[in-house]
C-alpha atoms as a PDB file:
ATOM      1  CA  UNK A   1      99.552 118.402 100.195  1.00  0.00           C
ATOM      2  CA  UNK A   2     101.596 120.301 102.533  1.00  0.00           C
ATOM      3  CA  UNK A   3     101.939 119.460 106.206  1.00  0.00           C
ATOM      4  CA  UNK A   4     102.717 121.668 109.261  1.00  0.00           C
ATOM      5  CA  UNK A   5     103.544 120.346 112.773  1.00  0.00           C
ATOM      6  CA  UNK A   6     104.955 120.346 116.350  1.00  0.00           C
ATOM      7  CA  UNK A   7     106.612 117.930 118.237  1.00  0.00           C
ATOM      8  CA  UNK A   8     109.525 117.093 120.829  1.00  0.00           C
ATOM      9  CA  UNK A   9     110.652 114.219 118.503  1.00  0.00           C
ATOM     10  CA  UNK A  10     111.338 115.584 115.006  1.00  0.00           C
ATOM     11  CA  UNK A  11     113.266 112.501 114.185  1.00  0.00           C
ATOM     12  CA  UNK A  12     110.779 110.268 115.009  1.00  0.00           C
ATOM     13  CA  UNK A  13     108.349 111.907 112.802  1.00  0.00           C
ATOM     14  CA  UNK A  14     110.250 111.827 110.326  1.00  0.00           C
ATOM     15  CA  UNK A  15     110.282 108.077 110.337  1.00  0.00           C
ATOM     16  CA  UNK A  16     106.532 107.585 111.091  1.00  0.00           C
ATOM     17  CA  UNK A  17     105.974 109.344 107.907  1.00  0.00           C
ATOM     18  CA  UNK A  18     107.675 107.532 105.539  1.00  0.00           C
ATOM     19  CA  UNK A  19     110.988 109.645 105.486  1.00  0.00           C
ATOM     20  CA  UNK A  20     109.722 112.174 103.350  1.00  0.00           C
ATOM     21  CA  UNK A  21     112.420 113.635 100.804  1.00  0.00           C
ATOM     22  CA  UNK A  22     111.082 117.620 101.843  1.00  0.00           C
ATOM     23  CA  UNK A  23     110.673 116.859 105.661  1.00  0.00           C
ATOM     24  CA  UNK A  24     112.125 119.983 107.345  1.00  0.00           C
ATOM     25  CA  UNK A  25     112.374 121.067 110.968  1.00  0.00           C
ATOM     26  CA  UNK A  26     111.484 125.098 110.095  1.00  0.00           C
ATOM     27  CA  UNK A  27     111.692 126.288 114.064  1.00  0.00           C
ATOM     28  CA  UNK A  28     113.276 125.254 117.665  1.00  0.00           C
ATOM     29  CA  UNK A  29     110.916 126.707 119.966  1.00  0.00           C
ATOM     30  CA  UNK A  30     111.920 128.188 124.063  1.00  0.00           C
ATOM     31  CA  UNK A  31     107.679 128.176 124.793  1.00  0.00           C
ATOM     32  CA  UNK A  32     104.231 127.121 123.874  1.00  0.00           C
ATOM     33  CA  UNK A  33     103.063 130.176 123.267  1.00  0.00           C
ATOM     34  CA  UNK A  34     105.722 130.657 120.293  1.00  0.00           C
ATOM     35  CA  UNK A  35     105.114 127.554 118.915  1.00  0.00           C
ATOM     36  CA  UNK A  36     101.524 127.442 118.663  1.00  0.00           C
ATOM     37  CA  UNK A  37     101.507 130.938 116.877  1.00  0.00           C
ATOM     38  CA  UNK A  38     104.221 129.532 114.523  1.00  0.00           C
ATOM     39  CA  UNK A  39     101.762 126.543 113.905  1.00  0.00           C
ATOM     40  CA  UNK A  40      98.574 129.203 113.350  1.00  0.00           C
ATOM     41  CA  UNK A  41     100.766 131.153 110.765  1.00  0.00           C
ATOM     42  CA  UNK A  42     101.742 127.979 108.893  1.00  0.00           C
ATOM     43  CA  UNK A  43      97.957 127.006 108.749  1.00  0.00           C
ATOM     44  CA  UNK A  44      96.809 130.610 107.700  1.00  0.00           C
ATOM     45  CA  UNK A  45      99.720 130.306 104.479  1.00  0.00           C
ATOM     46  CA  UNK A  46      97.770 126.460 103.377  1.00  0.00           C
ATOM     47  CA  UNK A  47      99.302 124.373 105.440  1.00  0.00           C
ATOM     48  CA  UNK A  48      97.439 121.093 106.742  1.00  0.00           C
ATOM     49  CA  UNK A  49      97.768 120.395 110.379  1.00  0.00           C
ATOM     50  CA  UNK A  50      99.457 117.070 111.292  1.00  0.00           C
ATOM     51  CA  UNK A  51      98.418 116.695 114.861  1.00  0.00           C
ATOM     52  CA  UNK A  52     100.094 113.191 115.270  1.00  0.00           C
ATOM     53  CA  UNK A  53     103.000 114.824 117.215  1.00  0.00           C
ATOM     54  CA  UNK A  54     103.551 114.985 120.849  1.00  0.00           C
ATOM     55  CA  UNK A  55     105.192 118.014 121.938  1.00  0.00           C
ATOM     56  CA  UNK A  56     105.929 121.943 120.612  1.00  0.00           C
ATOM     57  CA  UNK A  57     109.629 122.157 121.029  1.00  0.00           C
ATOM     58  CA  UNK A  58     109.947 122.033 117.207  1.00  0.00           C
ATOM     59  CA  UNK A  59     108.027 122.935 114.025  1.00  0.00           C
ATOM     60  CA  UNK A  60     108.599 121.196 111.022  1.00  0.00           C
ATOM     61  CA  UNK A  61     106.853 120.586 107.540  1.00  0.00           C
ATOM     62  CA  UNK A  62     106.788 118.318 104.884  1.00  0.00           C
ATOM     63  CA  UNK A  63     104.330 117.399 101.604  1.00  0.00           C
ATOM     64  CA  UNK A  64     102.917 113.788 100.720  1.00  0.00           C
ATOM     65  CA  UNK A  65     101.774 113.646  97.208  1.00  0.00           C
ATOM     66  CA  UNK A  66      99.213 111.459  96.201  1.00  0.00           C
ATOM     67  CA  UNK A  67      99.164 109.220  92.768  1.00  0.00           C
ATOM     68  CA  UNK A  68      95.781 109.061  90.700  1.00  0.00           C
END
């Protein structure tokens, strides 16, 4: 499943997440405005919403797969 985010603390994510191999910050963001239309277009392409973050300065991604 892929993931799409914002947060001031990409680093920090990145960590709380397990360190996943594909974790990417896609975006550096000047406004909220930018970054929540960034976040809209990642959802409209499949992307779940990870709303853990705190922040918008920066849009990232990443995928968790899960074993059966």
């Amino acid at each position: 499943m892929r993931y799409a985010g914002l947060t001031d603390e990409p680093e920090r994510r990145k960590r709380e997440h397990g360190n996943p191999y594909d974790f990417k910050v896609m975006q550096q963001f000047t406004s909220e405005t930018a970054a929540r239309q960034w976040e809209k277009r990642m959802l409209n392409q499949g992307h779940e919403e990870d709303t853990s973050g705190k922040g918008w300065k920066y849009g990232y991604t990443f995928s968790i797969r899960f074993s059966s």
